[in-house]
Protein backbone atom coordinates (compact mmCIF):
# COMPACT_ATOMS: atom_id res chain seq x y z
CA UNK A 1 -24.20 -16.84 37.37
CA UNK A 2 -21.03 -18.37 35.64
CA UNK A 3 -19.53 -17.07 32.29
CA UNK A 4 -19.94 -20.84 31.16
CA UNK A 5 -23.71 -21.06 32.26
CA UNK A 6 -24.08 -17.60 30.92
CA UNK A 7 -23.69 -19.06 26.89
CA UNK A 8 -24.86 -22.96 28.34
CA UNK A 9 -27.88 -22.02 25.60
CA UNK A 10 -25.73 -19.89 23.41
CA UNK A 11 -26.83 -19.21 19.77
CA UNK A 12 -25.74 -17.35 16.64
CA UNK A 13 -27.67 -14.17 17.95
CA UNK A 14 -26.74 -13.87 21.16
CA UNK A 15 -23.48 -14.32 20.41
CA UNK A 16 -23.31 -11.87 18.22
CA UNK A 17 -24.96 -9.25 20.49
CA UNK A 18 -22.39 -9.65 23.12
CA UNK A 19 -19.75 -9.24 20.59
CA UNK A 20 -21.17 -6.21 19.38
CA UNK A 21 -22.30 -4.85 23.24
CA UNK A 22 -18.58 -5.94 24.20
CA UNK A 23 -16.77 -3.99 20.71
CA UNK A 24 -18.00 -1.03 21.87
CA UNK A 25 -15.32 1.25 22.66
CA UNK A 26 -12.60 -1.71 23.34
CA UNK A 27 -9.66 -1.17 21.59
CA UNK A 28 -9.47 -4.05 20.92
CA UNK A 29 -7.69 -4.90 24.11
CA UNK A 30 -6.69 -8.44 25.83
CA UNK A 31 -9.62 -7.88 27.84
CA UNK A 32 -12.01 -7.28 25.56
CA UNK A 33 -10.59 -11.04 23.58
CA UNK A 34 -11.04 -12.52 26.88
CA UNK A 35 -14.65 -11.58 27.36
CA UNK A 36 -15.67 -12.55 24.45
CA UNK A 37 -13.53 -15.77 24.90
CA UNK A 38 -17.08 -17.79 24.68
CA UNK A 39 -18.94 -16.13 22.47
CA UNK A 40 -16.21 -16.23 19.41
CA UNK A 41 -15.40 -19.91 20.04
CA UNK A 42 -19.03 -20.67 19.61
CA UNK A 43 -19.12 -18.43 15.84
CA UNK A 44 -15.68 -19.66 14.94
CA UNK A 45 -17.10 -23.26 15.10
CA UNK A 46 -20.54 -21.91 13.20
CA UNK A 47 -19.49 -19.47 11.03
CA UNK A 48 -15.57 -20.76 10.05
CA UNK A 49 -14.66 -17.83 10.86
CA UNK A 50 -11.54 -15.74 12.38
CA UNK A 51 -11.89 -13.75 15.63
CA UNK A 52 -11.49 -10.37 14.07
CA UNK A 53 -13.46 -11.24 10.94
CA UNK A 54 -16.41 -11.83 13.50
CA UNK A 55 -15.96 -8.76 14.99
CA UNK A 56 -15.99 -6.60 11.74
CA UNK A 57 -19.15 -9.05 10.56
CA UNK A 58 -20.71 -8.23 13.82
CA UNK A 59 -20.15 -4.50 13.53
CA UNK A 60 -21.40 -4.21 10.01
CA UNK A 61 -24.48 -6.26 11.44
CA UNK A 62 -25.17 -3.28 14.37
CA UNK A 63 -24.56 -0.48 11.61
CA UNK A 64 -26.20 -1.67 8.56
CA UNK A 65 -24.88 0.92 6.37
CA UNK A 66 -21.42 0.63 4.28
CA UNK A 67 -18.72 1.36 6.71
CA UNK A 68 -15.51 2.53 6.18
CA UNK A 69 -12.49 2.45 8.23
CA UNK A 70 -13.13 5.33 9.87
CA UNK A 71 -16.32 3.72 11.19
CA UNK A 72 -14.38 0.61 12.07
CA UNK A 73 -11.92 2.78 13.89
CA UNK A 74 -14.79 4.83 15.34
CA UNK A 75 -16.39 2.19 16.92
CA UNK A 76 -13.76 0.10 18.21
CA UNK A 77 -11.87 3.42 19.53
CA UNK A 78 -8.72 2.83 18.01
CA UNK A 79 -6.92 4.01 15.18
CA UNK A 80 -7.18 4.06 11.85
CA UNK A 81 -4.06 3.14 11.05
CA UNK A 82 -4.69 0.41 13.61
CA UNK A 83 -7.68 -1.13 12.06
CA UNK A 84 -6.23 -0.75 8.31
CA UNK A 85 -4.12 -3.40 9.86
CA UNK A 86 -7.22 -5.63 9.25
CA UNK A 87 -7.11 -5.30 5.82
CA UNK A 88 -6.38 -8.93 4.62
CA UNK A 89 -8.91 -10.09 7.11
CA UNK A 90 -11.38 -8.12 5.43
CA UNK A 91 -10.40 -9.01 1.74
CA UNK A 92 -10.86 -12.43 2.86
CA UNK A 93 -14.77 -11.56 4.06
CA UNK A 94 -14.92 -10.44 0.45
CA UNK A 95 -13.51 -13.45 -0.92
CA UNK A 96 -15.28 -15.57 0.80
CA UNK A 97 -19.02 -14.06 -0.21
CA UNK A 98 -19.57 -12.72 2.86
CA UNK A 99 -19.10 -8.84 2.23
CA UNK A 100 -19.13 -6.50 -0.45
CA UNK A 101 -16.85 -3.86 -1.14
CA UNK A 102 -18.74 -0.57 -2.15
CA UNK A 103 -18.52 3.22 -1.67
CA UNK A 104 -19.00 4.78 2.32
CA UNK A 105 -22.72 5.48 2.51
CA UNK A 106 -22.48 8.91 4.01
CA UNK A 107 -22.13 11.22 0.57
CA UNK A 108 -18.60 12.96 1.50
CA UNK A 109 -16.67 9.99 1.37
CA UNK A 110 -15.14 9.04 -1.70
CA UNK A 111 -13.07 5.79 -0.04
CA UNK A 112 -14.26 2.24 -0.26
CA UNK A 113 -16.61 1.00 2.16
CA UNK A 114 -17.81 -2.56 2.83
CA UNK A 115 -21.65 -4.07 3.56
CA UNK A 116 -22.67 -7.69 4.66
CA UNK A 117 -24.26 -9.20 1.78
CA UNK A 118 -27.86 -9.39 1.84
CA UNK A 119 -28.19 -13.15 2.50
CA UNK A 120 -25.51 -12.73 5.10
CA UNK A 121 -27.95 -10.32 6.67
CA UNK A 122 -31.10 -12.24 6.60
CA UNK A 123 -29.75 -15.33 8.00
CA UNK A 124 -28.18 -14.15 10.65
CA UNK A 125 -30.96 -12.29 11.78
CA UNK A 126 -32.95 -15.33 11.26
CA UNK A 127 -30.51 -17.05 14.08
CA UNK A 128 -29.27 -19.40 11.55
CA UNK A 129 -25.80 -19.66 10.11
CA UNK A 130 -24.93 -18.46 6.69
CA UNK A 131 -22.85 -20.29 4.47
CA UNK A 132 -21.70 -18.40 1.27
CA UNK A 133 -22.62 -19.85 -1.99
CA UNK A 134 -20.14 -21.23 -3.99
CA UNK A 135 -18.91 -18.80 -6.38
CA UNK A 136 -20.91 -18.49 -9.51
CA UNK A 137 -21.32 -15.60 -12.23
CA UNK A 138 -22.88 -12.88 -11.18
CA UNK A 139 -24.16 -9.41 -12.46
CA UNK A 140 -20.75 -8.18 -11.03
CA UNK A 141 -19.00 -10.66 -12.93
CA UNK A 142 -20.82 -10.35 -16.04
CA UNK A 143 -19.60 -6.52 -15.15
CA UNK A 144 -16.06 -8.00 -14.71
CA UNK A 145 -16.40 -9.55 -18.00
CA UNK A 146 -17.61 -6.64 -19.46
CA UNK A 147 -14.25 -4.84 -18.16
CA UNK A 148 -12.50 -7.26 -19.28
CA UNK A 149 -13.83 -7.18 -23.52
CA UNK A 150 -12.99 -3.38 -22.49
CA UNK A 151 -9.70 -4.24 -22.14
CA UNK A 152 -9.56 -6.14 -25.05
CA UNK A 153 -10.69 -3.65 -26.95
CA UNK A 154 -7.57 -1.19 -25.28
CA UNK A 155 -5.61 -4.20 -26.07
CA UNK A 156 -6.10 -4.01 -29.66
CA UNK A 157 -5.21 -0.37 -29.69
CA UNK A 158 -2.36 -1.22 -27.75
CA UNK A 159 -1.32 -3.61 -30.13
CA UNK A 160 1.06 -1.22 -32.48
CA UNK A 161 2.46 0.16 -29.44
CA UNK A 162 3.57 -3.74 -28.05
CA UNK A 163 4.96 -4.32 -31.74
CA UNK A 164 7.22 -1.06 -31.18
CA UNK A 165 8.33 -2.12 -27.92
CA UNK A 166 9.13 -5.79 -28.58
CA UNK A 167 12.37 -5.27 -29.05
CA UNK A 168 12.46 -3.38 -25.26
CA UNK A 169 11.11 -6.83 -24.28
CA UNK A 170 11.73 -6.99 -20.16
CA UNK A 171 12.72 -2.98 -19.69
CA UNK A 172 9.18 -2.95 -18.21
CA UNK A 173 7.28 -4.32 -15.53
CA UNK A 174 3.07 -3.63 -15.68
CA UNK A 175 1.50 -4.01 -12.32
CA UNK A 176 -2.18 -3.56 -12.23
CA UNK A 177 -3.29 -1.15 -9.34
CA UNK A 178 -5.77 -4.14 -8.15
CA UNK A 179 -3.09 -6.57 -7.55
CA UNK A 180 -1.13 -4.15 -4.85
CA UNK A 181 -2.13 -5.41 -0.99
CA UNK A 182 -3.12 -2.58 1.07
CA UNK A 183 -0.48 -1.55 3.80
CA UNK A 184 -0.57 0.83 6.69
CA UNK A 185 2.19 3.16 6.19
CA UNK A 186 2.95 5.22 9.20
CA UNK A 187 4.13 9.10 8.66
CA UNK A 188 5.62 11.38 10.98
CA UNK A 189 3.64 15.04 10.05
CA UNK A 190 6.24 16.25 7.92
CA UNK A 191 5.44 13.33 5.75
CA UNK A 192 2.11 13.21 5.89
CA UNK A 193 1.38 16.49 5.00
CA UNK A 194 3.49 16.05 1.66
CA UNK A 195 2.42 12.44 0.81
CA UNK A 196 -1.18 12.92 1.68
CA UNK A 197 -1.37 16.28 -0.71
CA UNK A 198 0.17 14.39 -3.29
CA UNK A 199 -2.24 11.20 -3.09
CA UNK A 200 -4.85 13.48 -3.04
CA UNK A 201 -3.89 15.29 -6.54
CA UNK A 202 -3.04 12.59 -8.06
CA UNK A 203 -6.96 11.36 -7.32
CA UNK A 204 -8.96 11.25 -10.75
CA UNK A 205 -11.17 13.90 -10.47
CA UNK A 206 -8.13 16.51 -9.34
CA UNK A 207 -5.39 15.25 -11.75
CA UNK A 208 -7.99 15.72 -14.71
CA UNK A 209 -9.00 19.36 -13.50
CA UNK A 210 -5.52 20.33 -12.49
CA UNK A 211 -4.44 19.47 -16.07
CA UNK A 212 -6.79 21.19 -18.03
CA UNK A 213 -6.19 24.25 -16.29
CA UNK A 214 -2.07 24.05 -16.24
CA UNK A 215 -2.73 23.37 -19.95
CA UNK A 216 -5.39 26.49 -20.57
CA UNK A 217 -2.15 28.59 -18.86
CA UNK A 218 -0.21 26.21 -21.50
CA UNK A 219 1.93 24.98 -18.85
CA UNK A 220 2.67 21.23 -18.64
CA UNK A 221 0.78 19.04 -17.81
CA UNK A 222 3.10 16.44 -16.41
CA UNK A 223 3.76 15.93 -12.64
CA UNK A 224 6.90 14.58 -12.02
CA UNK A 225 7.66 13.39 -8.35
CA UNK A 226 10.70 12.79 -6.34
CA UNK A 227 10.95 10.46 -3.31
CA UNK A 228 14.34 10.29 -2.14
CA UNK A 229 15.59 8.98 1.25
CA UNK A 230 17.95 6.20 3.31
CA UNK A 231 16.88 2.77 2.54
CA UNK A 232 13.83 0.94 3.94
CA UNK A 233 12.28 4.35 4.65
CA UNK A 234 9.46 3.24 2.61
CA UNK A 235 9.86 5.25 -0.63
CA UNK A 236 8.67 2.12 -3.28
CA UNK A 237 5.86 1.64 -0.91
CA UNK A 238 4.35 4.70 -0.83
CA UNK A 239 4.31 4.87 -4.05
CA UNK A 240 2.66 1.66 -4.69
CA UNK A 241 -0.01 2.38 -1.87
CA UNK A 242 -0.42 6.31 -3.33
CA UNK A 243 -0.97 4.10 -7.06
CA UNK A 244 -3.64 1.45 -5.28
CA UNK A 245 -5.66 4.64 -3.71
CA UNK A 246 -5.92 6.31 -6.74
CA UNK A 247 -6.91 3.72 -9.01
CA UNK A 248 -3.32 3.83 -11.27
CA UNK A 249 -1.21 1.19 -12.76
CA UNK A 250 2.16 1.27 -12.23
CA UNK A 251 4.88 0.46 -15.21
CA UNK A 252 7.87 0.06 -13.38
CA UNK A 253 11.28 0.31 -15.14
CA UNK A 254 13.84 -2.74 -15.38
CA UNK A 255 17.04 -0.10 -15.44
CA UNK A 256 18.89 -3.57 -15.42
CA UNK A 257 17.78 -4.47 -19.13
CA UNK A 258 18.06 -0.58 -20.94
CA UNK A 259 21.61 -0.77 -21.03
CA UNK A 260 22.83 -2.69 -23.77
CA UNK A 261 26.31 -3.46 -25.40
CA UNK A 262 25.09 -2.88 -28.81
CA UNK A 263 25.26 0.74 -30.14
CA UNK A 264 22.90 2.88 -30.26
CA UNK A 265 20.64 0.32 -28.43
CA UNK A 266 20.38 1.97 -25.05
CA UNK A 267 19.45 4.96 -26.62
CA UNK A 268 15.96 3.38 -28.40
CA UNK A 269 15.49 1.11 -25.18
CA UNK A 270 15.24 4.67 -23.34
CA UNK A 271 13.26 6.02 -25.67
CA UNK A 272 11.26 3.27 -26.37
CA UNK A 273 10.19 3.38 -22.49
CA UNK A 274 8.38 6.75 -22.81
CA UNK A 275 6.90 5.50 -26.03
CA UNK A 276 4.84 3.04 -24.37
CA UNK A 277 3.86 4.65 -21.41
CA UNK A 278 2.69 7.43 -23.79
CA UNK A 279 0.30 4.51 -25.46
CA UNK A 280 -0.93 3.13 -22.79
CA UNK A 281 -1.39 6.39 -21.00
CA UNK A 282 -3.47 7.64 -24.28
CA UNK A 283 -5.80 4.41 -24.32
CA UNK A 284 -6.77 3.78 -20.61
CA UNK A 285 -8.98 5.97 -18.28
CA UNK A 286 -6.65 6.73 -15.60
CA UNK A 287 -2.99 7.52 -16.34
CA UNK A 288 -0.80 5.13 -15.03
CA UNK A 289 2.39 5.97 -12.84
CA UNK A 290 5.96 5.68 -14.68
CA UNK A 291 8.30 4.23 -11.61
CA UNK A 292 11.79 4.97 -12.05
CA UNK A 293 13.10 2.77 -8.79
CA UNK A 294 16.35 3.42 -7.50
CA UNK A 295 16.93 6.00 -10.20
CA UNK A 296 20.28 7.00 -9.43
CA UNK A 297 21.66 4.38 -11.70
CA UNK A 298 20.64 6.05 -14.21
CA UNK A 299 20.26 9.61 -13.96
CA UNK A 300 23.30 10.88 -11.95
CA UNK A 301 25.52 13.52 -12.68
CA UNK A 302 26.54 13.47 -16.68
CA UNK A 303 29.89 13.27 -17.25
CA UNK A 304 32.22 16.10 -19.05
CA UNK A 305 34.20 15.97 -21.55
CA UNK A 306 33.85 12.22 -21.84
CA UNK A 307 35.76 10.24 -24.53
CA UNK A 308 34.63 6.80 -23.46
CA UNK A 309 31.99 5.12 -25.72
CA UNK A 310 30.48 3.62 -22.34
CA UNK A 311 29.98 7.35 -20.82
CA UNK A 312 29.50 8.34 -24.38
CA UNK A 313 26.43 6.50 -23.96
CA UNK A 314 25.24 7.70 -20.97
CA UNK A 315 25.17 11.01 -21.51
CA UNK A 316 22.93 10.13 -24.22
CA UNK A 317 20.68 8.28 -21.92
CA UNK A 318 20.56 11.20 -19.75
CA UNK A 319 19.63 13.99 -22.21
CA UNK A 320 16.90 11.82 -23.68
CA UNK A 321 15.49 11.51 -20.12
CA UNK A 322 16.18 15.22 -19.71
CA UNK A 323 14.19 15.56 -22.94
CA UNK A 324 11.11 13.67 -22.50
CA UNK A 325 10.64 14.88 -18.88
CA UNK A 326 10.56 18.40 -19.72
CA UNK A 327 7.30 17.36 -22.70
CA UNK A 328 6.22 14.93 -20.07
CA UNK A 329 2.38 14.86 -19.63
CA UNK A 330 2.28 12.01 -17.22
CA UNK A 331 2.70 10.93 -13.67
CA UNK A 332 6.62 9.86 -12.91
CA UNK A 333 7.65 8.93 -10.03
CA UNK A 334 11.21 8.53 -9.06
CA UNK A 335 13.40 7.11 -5.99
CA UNK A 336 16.52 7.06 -4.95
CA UNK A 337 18.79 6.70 -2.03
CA UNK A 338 21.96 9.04 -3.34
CA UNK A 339 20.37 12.00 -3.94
CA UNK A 340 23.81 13.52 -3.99
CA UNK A 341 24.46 11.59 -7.23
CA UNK A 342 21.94 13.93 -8.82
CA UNK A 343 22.66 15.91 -11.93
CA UNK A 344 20.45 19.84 -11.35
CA UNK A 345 19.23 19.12 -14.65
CA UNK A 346 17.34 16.84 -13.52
CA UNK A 347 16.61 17.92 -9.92
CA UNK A 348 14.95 21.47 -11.49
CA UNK A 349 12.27 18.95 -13.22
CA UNK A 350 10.99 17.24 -10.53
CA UNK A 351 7.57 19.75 -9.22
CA UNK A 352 7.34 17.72 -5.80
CA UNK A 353 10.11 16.64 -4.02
CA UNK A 354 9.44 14.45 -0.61
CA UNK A 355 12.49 13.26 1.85
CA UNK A 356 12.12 10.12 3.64
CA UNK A 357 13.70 10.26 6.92
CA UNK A 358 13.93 7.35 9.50
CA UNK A 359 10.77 7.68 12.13
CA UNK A 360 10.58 9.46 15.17
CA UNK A 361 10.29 7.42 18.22
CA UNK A 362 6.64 7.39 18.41
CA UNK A 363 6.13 6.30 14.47
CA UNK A 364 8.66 3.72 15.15
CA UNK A 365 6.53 2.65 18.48
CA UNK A 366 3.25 2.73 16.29
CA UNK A 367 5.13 0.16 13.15
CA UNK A 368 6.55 -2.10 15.68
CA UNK A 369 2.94 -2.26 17.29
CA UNK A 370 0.83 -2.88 13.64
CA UNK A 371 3.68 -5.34 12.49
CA UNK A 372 4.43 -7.46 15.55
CA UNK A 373 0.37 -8.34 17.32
CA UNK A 374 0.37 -9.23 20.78
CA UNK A 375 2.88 -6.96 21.47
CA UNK A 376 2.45 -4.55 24.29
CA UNK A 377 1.87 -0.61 24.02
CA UNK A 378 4.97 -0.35 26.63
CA UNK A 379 7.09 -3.04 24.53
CA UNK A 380 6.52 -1.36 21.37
CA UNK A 381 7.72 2.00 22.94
CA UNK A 382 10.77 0.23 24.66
CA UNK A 383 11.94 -1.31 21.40
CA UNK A 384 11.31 2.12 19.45
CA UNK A 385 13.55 3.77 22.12
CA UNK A 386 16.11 1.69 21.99
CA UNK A 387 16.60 0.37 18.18
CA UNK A 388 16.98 3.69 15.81
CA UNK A 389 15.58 0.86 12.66
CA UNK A 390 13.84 2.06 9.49
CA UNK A 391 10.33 0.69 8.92
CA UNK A 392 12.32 -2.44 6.52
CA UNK A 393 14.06 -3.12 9.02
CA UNK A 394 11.27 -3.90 11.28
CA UNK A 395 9.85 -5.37 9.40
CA UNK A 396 12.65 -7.96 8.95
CA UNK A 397 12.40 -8.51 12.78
CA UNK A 398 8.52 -9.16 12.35
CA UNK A 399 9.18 -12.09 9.63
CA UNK A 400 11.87 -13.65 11.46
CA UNK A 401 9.83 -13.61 14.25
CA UNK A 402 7.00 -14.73 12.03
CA UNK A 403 8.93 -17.86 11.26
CA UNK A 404 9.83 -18.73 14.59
CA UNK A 405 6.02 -18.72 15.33
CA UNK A 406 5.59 -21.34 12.41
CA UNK A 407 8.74 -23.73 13.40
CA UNK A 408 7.77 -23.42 17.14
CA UNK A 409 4.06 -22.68 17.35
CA UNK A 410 4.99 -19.84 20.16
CA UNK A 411 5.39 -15.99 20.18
CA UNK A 412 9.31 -14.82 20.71
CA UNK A 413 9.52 -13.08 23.92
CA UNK A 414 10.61 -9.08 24.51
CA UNK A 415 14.04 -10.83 25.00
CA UNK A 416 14.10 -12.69 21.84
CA UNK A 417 13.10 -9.85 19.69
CA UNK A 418 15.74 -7.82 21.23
CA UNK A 419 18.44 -10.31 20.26
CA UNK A 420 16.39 -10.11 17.08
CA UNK A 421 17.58 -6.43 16.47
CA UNK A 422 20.79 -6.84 17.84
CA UNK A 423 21.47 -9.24 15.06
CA UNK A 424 19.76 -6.70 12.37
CA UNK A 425 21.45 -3.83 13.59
CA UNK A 426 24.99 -4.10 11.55
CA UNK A 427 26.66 -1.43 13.68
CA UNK A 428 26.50 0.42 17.04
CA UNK A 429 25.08 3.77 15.33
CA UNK A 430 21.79 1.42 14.72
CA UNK A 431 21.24 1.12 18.48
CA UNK A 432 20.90 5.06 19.11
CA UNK A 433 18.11 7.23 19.04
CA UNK A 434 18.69 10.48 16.56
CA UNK A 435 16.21 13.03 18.23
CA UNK A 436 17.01 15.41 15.53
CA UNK A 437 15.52 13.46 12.47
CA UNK A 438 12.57 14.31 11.49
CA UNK A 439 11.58 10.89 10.39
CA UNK A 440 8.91 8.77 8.05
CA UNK A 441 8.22 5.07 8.14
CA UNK A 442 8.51 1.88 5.99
């Protein structure tokens, strides 16, 4: 029998069952997509639908129990850095009514887990297609709601706190944990070990407990981080995924806009930084994260025996930070990329302290894989070998070659990547492997 009288009488069901027979343990590979060539034509044209979306709906179908990526990973036998790669696909399910997001089933697990909606369920097995309804309020938007006259409420008792800071208007920038977009970050051990322990302290339930016991010892309470490192060795974006995992907002500070020309004025922006985070921090659930980005440029080594108003000025900056960090109760966060610049004032205060090194070969093999698709597992190791780049600057190479997929409608070859990172690569040093890094990722 032919594949194409094999599916002649092909139906939502069957379909599906071959996807989910043919999942099984397939990595996901070229021949696995060629397969199910058939079979995912027929329930993109039903369902409207992407190929991996169907998979994942397909999966959840066979399980029927909230999965989480491990379960993905688990059943596909791949990674799960690999199938966190997915994660836009599956937001879109989400959007689109078809899942709904929801804690792992199995009691342990304290990530988020996804299910089919009911409907979605029922149909389906009914061999019919489902077609979301159009988006209407729900109990989980009344909820929303709900949240959201909650936040009012912290709103108004935020209010004096906004009047004090209006004249800091623009030192800060508020991003809202649910508005960062989940990214695999790839960690060689050294890393991993140090940013995984911290993501996991800084998790509700342990930051609470830790601080009520450092304060019964009447220690501080405030944990004050460090991530320092070469550029594009993903510093700002482990923070921001380490502030989307545990639930935290992040106010970010505009260094730009503290400084001022006036006197004196620098001085109260400063201060008036760790005045609001201290309100916010006091009328929301979970403490946010203070990001001091690039925080060399302001606190470096203070100048002696200044007579300059401008370094004058400065100094004051500095020993107000200096001040408010030691009575700090909060989560900071700092980067930089000079840690040389820093004063050991300020170096004693940080309690955790994490270097960002370019990636091993193998990390760099396992980025260039999740950021370029359709590249191959020798390919990915070639380039890795051959192009000592920083996760950013990867990444560059997969949005140029990104573009040329949108102007041309094809995929650059090995060859046109490589003139790719001969043209990021500013200098011959970027060509060479450095065996004796120990290195991180983007």
């Amino acid at each position: 029998m032919t594949k194409t009288a094999k599916f002649d009488n092909m139906c939502v069901v069957t379909a599906l069952i071959e996807i989910i027979k043919q999942s099984k343990d397939s990595h996901l590979s070229d021949e696995f997509w060629q397969s199910c060539e058939a079979p995912l034509a027929y329930l993109r044209s039903q369902l409207g639908l992407t190929n991996i979306q169907i998979v994942f709906v397909a999966i959840l179908l066979e399980n029927d129990y909230a999965m989480v990526w491990s379960d993905f990973a688990s059943h596909l036998d791949i990674t799960n850095f690999e199938v966190r790669t997915y994660a836009n696909e599956m937001d879109e399910l989400v959007n689109k009514g078809w899942l709904i997001p929801c804690q792992g089933d199995i009691s342990y697990r304290d990530e988020m887990g996804y299910k089919l909606v009911p409907e979605a369920v029922a149909t389906l097995l009914n061999n019919q297609v489902f077609v979301p309804e159009p988006h209407t309020t729900t109990a989980d938007d009344d909820s929303v709601e709900d949240d959201d006259d909650d936040d009012n409420d912290d709103n108004d008792a935020h209010n004096d706190c906004n009047r004090d800071t209006k004249q800091a208007n623009g030192l800060l920038i508020l991003k809202k944990h649910t508005e960062i977009p989940e990214k695999a970050l790839f960690f060689n051990p050294t890393e991993q070990k140090q940013v995984s322990h911290l993501a996991n302290l800084l998790s509700p339930k342990k930051f609470s407990s830790i601080q009520r016991r450092l304060e019964a010892q009447n220690m501080r309470k405030g944990f004050a981080c460090l991530f320092y490192g070469g550029p594009g060795t993903g510093k700002t974006e482990t923070v921001l995924q380490i502030a989307r995992q545990t639930g935290r907002d992040i106010i970010q500070v505009n260094f730009s806009q503290v400084r001022s020309s006036w006197v004196g004025e620098s001085e109260k922006n400063t201060k008036a930084i760790f005045d609001y985070y201290r309100a916010v921090a006091k009328n929301t659930e979970r403490v946010p994260i203070l990001l001091f980005n690039e925080a060399d440029t302001v606190i470096g080594k203070r100048n002696k025996g200044v007579m300059e108003a401008v370094d004058k000025m400065e100094n004051a900056m500095q020993n107000i930070i200096l001040q408010e960090m030691e009575d700090f109760d909060g989560i900071l966060i700092a980067t930089t990329n000079l840690m040389g610049n820093f004063d050991s004032a300020f170096e004693r205060r940080f309690l955790y302290k994490i270097e960002f090194n370019k990636p091993e070969t193998e990390v760099k093999a396992k980025i260039w894989s999740s950021m370029l698709k359709r590249l191959s597992k020798k390919d990915a190791l070639h380039l890795a070998s051959h192009f000592d780049f920083s996760g950013g600057q990867i990444e560059n190479i997969a949005r140029k070659r990104a573009v040329d997929y949108i102007i041309y409608g094809k995929y650059a070859s090995i060859d046109e990547i490589e003139d790719y990172c001969r043209a990021e690569a500013l200098n011959s040093k970027d060509h060479k492997k450095e065996p004796k890094r120990i290195g991180f990722i983007i």
